[in-house]
Protein backbone atom coordinates (compact mmCIF):
# COMPACT_ATOMS: atom_id res chain seq x y z
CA UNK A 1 7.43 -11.72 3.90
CA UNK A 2 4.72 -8.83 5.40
CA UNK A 3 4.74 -8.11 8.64
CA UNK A 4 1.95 -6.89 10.61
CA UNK A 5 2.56 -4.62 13.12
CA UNK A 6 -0.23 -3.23 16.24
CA UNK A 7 0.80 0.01 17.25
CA UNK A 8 -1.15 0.35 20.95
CA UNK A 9 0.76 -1.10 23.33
CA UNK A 10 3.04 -2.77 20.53
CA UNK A 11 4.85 -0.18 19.58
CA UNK A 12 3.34 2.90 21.37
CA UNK A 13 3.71 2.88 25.38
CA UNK A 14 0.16 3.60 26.13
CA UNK A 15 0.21 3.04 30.14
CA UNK A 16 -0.24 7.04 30.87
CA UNK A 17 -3.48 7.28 29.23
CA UNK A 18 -5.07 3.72 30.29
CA UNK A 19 -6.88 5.29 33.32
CA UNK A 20 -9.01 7.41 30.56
CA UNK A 21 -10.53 3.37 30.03
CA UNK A 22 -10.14 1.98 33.22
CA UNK A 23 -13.11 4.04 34.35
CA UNK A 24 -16.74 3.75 33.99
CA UNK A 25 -17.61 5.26 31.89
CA UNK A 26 -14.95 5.04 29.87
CA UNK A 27 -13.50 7.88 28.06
CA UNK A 28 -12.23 6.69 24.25
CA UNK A 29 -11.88 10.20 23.29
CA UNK A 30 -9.53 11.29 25.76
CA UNK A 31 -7.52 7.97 25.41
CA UNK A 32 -6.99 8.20 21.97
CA UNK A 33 -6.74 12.03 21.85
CA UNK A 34 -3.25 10.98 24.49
CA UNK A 35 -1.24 8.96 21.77
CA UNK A 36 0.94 12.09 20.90
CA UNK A 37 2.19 11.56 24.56
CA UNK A 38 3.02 7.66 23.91
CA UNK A 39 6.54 6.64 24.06
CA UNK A 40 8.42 4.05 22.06
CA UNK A 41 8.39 0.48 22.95
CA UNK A 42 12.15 0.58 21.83
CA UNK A 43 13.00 -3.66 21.74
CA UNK A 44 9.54 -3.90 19.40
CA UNK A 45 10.52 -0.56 17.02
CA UNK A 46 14.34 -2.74 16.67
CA UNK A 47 12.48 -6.02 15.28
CA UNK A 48 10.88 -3.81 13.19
CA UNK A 49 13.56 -1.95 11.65
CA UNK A 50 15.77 -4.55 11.40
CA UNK A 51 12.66 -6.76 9.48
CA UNK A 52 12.19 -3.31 7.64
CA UNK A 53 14.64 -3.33 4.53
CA UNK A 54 14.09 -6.68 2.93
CA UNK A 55 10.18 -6.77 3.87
CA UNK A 56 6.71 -5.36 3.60
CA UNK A 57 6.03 -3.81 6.68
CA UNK A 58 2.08 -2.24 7.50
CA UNK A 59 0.69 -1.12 10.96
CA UNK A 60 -2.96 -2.79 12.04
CA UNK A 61 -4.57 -0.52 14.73
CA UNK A 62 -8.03 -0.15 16.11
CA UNK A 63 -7.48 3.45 16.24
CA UNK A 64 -9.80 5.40 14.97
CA UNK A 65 -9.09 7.56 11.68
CA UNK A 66 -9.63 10.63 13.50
CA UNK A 67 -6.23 10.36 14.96
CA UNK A 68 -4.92 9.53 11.60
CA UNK A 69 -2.81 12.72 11.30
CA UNK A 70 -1.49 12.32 15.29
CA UNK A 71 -0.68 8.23 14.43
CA UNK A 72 1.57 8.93 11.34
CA UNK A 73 3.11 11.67 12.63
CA UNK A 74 4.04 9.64 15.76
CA UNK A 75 5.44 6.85 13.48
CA UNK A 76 7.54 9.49 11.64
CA UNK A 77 8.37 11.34 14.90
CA UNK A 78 9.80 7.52 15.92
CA UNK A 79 11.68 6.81 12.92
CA UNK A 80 9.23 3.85 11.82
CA UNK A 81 7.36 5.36 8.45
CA UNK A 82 9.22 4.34 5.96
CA UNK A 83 6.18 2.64 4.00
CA UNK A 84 3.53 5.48 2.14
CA UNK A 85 0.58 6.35 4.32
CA UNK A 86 -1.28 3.21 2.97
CA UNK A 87 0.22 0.47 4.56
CA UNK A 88 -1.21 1.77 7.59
CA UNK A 89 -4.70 0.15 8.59
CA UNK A 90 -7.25 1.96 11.13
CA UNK A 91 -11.06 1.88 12.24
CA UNK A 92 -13.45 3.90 11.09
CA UNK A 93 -13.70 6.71 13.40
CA UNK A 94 -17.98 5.90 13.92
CA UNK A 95 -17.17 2.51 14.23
CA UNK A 96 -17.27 1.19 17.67
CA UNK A 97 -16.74 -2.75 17.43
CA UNK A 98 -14.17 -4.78 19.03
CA UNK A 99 -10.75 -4.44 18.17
CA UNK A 100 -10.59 -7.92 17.15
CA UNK A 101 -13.48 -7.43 14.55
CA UNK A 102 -11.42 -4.18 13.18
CA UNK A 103 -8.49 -6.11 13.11
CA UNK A 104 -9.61 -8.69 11.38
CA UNK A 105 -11.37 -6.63 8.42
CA UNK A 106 -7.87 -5.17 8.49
CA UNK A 107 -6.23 -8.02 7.95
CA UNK A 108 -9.10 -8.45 5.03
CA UNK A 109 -8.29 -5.41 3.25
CA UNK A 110 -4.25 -6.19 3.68
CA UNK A 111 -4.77 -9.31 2.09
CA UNK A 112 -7.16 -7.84 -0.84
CA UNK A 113 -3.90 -5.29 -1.54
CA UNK A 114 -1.37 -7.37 -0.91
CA UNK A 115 -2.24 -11.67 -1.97
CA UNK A 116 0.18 -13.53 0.17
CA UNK A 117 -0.04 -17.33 1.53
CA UNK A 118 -0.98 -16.62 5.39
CA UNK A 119 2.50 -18.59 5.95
CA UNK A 120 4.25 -15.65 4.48
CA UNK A 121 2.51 -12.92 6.81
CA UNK A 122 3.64 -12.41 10.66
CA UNK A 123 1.65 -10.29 13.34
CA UNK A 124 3.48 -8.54 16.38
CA UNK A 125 0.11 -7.63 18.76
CA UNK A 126 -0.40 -7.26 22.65
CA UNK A 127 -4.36 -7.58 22.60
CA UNK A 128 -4.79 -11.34 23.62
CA UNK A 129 -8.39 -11.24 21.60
CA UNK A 130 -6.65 -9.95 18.16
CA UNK A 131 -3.54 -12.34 18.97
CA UNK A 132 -5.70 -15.09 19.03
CA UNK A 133 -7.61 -14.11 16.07
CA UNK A 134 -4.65 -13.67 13.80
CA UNK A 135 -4.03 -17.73 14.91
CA UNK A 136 -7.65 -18.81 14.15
CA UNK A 137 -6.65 -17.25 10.76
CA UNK A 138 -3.72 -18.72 10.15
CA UNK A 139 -1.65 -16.13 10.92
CA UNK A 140 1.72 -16.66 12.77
CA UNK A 141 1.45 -14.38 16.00
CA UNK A 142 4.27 -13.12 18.11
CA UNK A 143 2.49 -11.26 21.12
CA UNK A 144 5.01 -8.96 22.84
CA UNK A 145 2.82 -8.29 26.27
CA UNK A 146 -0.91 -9.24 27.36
CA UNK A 147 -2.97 -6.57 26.64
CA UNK A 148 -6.13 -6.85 28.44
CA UNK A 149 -7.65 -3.70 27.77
């Protein structure tokens, strides 16, 4: 089985720096500069390591590769990088297009690495417009909060 796994809002607590986008206009440099600061989302990590041994686990984020360096460190930091750094999927850091667009070519890329039947593949994802992507796919979704962001 491989098991997809969002990070914002997923895993990473990212309520203290939402007010960087809640403004107009909205500051995507500052909220993605924050993640260091995130905290764990600890009952999401504990699906994940407990799926972890016997499975292929990658991380799916719309984060841009500039914080490439801040994002594995904070999976390390949080006991959850067990995989090598390629299993972990971000944006291009010019590339501005929905998350659910990124997420998708993500899921493109997974697939071209890793050639699975979608009914082996899970997704854990807040982001109702990437949840409902990965089901217009085929992909089984669990989402773990609504994030309307």
């Amino acid at each position: 089985m491989l098991y997809i796994f969002d990070i914002d809002g997923t895993l990473a607590d990212l309520s203290h720096r939402l007010h960087h986008i809640e403004k107009t206009p909205k500051d995507w440099g500052s909220f993605h500069e924050a993640c260091v600061d995130d905290k764990l989302i600890v009952p999401v990590a504990e699906v994940l390591r407990a799926l972890h041994p016997t499975n292929t686990v990658v991380f799916s984020t719309a984060r841009p590769h500039s914080t490439f360096e801040a994002t594995w460190n904070w999976l390390t930091t949080n006991g959850l990088a067990w995989e090598a750094t390629d299993n972990l999927y971000m944006r291009k850091s010019t590339d501005h297009r929905h998350a659910g667009i990124i997420k998708s070519e993500n899921l493109d890329r997974i697939l071209l690495r890793l050639p699975l039947p979608l009914s082996d593949i899970i997704a854990f994802e807040d982001h109702t417009p990437v949840v409902e992507m990965y089901r217009a796919r085929g992909i089984r979704t669990f989402q773990v909060d609504r994030g309307d962001y």
